[in-house]
N, C-alpha and C. Protein backbone atom coordinates (compact mmCIF):
# COMPACT_ATOMS: atom_id res chain seq x y z
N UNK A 1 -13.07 -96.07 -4.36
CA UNK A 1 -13.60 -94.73 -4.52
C UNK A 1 -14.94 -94.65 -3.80
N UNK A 2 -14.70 -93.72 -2.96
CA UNK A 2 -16.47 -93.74 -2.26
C UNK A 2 -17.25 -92.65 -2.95
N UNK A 3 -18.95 -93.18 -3.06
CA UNK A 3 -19.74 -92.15 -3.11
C UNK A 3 -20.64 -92.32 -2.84
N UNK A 4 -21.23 -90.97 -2.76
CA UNK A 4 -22.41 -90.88 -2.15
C UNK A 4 -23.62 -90.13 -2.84
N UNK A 5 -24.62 -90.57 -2.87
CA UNK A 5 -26.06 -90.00 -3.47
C UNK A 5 -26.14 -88.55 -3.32
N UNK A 6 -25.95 -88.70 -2.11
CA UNK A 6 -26.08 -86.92 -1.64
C UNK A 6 -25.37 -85.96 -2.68
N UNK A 7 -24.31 -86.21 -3.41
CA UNK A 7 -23.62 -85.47 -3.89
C UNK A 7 -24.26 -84.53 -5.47
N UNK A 8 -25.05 -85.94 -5.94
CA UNK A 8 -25.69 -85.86 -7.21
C UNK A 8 -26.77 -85.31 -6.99
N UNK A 9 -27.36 -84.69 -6.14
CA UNK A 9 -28.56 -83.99 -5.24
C UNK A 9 -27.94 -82.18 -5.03
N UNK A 10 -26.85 -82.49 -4.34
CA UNK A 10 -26.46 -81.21 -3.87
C UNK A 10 -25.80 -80.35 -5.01
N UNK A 11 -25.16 -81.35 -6.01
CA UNK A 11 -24.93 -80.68 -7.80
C UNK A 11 -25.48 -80.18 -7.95
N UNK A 12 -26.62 -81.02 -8.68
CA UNK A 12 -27.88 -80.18 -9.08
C UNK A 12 -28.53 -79.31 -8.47
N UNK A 13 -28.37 -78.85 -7.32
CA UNK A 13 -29.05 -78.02 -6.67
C UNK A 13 -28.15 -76.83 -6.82
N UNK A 14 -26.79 -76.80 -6.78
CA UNK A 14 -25.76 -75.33 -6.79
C UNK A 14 -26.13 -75.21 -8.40
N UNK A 15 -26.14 -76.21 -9.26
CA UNK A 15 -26.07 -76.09 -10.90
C UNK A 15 -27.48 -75.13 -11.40
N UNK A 16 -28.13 -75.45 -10.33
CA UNK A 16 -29.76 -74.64 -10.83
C UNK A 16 -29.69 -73.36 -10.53
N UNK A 17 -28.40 -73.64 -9.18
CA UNK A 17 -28.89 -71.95 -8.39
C UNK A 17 -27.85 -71.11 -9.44
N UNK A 18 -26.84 -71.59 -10.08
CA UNK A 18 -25.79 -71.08 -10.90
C UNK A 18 -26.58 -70.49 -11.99
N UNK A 19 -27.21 -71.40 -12.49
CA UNK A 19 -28.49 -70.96 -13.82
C UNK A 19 -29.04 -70.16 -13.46
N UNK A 20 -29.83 -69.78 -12.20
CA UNK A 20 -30.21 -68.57 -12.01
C UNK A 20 -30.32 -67.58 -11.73
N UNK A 21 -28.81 -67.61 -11.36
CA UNK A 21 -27.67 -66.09 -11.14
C UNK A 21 -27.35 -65.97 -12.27
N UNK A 22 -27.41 -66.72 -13.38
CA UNK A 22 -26.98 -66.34 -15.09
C UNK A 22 -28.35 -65.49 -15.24
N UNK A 23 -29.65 -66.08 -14.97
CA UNK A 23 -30.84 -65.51 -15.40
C UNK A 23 -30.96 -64.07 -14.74
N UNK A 24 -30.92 -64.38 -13.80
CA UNK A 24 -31.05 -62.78 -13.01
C UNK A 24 -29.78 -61.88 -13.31
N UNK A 25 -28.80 -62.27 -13.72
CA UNK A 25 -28.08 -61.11 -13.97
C UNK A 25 -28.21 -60.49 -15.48
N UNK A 26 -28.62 -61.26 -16.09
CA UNK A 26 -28.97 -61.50 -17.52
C UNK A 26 -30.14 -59.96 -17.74
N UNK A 27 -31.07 -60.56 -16.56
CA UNK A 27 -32.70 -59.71 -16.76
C UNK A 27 -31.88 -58.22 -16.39
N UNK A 28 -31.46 -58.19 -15.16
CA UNK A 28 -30.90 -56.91 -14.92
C UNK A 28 -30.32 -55.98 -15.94
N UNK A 29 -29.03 -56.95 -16.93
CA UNK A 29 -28.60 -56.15 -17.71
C UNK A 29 -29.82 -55.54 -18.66
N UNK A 30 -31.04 -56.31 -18.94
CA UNK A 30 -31.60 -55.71 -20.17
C UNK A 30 -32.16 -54.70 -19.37
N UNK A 31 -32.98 -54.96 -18.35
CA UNK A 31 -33.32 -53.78 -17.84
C UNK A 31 -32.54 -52.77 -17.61
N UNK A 32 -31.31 -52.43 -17.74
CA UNK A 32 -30.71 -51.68 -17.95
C UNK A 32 -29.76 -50.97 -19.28
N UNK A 33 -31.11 -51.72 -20.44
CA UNK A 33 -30.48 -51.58 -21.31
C UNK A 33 -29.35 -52.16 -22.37
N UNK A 34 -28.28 -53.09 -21.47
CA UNK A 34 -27.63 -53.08 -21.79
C UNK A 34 -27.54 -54.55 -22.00
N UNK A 35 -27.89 -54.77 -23.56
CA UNK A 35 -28.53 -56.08 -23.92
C UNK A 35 -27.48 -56.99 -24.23
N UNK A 36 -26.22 -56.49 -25.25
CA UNK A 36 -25.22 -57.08 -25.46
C UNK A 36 -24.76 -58.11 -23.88
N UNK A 37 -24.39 -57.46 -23.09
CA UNK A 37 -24.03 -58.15 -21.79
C UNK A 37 -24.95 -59.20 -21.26
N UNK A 38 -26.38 -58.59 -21.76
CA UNK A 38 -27.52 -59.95 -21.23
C UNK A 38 -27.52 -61.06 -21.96
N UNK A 39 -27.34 -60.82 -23.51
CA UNK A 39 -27.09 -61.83 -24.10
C UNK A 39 -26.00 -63.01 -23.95
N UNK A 40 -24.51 -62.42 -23.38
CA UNK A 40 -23.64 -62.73 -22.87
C UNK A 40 -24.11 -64.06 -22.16
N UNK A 41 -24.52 -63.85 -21.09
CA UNK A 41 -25.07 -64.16 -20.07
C UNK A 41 -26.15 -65.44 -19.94
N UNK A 42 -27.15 -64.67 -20.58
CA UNK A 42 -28.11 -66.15 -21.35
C UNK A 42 -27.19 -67.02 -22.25
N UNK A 43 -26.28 -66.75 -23.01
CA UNK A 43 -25.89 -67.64 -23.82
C UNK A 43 -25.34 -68.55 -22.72
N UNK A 44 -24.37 -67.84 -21.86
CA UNK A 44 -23.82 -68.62 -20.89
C UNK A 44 -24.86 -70.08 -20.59
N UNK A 45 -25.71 -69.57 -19.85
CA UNK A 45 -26.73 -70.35 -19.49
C UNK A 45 -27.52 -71.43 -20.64
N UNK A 46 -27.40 -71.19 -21.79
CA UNK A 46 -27.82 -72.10 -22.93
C UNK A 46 -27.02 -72.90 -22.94
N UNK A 47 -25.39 -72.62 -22.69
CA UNK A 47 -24.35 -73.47 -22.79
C UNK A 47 -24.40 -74.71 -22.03
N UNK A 48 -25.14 -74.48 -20.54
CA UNK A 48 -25.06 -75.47 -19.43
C UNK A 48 -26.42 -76.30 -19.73
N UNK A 49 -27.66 -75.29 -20.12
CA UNK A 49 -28.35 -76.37 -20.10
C UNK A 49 -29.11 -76.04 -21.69
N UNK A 50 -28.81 -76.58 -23.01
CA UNK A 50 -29.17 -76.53 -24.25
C UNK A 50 -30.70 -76.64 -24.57
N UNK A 51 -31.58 -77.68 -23.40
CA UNK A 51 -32.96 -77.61 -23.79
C UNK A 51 -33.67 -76.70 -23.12
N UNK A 52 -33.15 -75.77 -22.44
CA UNK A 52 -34.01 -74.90 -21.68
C UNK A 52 -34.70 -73.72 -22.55
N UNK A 53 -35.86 -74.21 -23.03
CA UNK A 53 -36.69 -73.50 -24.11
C UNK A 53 -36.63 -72.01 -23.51
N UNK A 54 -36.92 -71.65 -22.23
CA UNK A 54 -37.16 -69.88 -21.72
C UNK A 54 -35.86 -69.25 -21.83
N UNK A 55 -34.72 -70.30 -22.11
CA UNK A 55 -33.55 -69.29 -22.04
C UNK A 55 -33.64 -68.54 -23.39
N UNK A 56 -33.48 -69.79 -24.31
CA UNK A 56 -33.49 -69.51 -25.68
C UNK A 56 -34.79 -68.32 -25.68
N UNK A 57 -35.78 -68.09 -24.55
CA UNK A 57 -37.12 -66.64 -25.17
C UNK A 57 -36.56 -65.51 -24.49
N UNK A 58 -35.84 -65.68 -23.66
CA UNK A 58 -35.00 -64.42 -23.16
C UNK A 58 -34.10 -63.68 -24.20
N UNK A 59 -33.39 -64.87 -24.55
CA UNK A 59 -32.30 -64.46 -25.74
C UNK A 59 -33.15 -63.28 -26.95
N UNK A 60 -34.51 -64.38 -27.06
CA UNK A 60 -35.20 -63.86 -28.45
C UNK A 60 -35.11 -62.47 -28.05
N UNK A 61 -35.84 -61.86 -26.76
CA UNK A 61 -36.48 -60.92 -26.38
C UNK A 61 -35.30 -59.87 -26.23
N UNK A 62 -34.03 -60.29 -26.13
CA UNK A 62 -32.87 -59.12 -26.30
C UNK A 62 -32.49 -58.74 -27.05
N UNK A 63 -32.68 -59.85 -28.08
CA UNK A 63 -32.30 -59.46 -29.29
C UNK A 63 -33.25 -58.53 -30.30
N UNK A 64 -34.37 -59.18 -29.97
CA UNK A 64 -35.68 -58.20 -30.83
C UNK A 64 -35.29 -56.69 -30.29
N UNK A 65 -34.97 -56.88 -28.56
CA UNK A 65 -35.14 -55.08 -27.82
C UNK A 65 -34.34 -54.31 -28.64
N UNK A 66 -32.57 -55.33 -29.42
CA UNK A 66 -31.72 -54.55 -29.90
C UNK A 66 -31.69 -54.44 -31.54
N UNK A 67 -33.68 -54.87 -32.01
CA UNK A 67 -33.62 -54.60 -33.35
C UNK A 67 -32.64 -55.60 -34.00
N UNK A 68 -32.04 -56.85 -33.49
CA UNK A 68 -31.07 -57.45 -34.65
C UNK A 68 -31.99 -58.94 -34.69
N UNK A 69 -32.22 -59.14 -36.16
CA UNK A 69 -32.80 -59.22 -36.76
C UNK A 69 -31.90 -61.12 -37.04
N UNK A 70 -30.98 -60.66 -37.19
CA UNK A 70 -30.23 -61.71 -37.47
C UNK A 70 -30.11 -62.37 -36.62
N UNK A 71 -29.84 -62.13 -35.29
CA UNK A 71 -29.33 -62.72 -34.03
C UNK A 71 -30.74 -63.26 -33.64
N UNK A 72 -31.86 -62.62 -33.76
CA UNK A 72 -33.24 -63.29 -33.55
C UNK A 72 -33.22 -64.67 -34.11
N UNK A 73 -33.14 -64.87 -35.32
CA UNK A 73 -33.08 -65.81 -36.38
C UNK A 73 -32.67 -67.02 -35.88
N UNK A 74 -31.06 -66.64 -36.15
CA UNK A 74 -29.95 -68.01 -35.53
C UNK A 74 -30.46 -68.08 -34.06
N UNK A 75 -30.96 -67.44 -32.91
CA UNK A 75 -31.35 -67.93 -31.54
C UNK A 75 -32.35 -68.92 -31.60
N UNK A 76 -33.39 -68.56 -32.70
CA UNK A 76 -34.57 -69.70 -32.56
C UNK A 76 -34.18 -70.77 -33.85
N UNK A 77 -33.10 -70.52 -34.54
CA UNK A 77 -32.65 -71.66 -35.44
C UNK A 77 -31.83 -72.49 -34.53
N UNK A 78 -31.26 -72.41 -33.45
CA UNK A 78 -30.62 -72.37 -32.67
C UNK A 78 -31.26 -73.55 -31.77
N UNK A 79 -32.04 -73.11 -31.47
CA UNK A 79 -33.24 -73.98 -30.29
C UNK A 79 -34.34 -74.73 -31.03
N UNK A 80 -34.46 -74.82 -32.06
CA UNK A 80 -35.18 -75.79 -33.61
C UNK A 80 -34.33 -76.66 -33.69
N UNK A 81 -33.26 -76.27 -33.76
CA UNK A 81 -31.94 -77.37 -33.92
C UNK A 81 -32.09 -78.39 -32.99
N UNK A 82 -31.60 -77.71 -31.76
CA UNK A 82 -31.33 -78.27 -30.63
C UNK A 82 -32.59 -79.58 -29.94
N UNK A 83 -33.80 -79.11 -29.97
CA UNK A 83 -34.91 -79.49 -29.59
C UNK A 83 -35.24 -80.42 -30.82
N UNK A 84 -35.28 -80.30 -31.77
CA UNK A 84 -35.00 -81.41 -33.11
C UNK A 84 -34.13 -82.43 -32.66
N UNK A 85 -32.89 -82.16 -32.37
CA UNK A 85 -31.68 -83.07 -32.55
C UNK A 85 -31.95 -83.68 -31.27
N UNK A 86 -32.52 -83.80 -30.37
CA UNK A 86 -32.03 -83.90 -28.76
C UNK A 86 -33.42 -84.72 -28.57
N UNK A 87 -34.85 -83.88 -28.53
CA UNK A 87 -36.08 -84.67 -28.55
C UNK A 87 -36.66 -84.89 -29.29
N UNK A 88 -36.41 -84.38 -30.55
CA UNK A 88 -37.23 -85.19 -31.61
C UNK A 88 -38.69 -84.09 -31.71
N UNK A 89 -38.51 -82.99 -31.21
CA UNK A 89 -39.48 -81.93 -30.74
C UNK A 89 -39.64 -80.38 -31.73
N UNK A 90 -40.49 -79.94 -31.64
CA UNK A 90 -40.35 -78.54 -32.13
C UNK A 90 -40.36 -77.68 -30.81
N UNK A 91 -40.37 -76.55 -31.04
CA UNK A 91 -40.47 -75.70 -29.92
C UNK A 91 -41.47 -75.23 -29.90
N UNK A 92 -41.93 -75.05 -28.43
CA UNK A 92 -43.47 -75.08 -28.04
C UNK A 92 -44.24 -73.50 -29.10
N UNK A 93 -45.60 -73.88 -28.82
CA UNK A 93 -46.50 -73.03 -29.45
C UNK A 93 -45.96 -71.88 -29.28
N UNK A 94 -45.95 -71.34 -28.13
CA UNK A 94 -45.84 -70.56 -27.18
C UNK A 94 -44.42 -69.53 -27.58
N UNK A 95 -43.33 -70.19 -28.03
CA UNK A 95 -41.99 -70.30 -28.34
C UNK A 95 -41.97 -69.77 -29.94
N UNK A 96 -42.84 -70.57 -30.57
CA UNK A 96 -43.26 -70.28 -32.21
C UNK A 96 -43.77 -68.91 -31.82
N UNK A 97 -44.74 -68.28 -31.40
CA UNK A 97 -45.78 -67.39 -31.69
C UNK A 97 -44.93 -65.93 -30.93
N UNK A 98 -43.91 -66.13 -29.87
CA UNK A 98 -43.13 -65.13 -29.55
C UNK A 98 -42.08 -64.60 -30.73
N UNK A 99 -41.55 -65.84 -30.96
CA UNK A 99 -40.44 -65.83 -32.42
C UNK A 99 -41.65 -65.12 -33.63
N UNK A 100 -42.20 -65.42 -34.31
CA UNK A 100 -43.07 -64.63 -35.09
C UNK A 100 -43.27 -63.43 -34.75
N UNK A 101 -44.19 -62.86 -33.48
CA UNK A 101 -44.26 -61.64 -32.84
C UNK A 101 -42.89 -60.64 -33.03
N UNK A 102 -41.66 -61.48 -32.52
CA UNK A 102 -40.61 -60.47 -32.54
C UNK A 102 -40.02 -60.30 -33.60
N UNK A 103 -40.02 -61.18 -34.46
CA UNK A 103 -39.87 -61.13 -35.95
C UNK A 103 -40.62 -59.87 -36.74
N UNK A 104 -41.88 -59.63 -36.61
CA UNK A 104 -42.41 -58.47 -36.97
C UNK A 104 -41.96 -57.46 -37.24
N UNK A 105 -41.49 -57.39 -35.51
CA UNK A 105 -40.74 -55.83 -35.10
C UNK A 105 -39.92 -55.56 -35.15
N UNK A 106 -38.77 -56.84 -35.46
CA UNK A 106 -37.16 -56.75 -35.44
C UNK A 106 -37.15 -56.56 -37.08
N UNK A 107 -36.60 -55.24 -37.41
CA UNK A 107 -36.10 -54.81 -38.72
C UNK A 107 -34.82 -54.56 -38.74
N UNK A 108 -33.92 -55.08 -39.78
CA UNK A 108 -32.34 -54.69 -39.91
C UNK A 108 -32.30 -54.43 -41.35
């Protein structure tokens, strides 16, 4: 079986650009409102890569736009989990203090 280095280079490079045709189509939908579909979308992208803390603040931020309250919750229980189980980590300050913020405003 032959291989080659190059390959594990050029993966990761379509795999990132894939992630960020999830992200950008993601942003579009909210900017257009249409959050259900963005969420879609980011989840997609959580799927491929689980520690990517900004996906999981995108998610937060669609969900707060659509007032659900619940879906806020499980997204950052979600990425507590994940970042627990995986590094042994919490989620950054930064990550805490957005989740609180949108927590505020998200009423159900």
């Amino acid at each position: 079986m032959l291989y080659y280095d190059w390959v594990d280079g050029e993966r990761q490079r379509l795999e990132d650009k894939f992630l960020q045709l999830l992200v950008d189509s993601a942003e579009y939908k909210a900017q257009n409102k249409n959050y259900l579909a963005a969420i879609d979308l980011i989840t997609q992208a959580i799927k491929r890569d689980a520690l990517r803390e900004s996906f999981y603040c995108r998610a937060m931020d669609y969900y707060a736009a659509m007032n659900n309250r619940s879906g806020l919750i499980r997204c950052y229980q979600a990425l507590t989990e994940e970042l627990l189980e995986s590094l042994n980590l919490p989620p950054s300050a930064r990550t805490q203090q957005q989740y609180q913020q949108h927590l505020g405003l998200a009423r159900e």
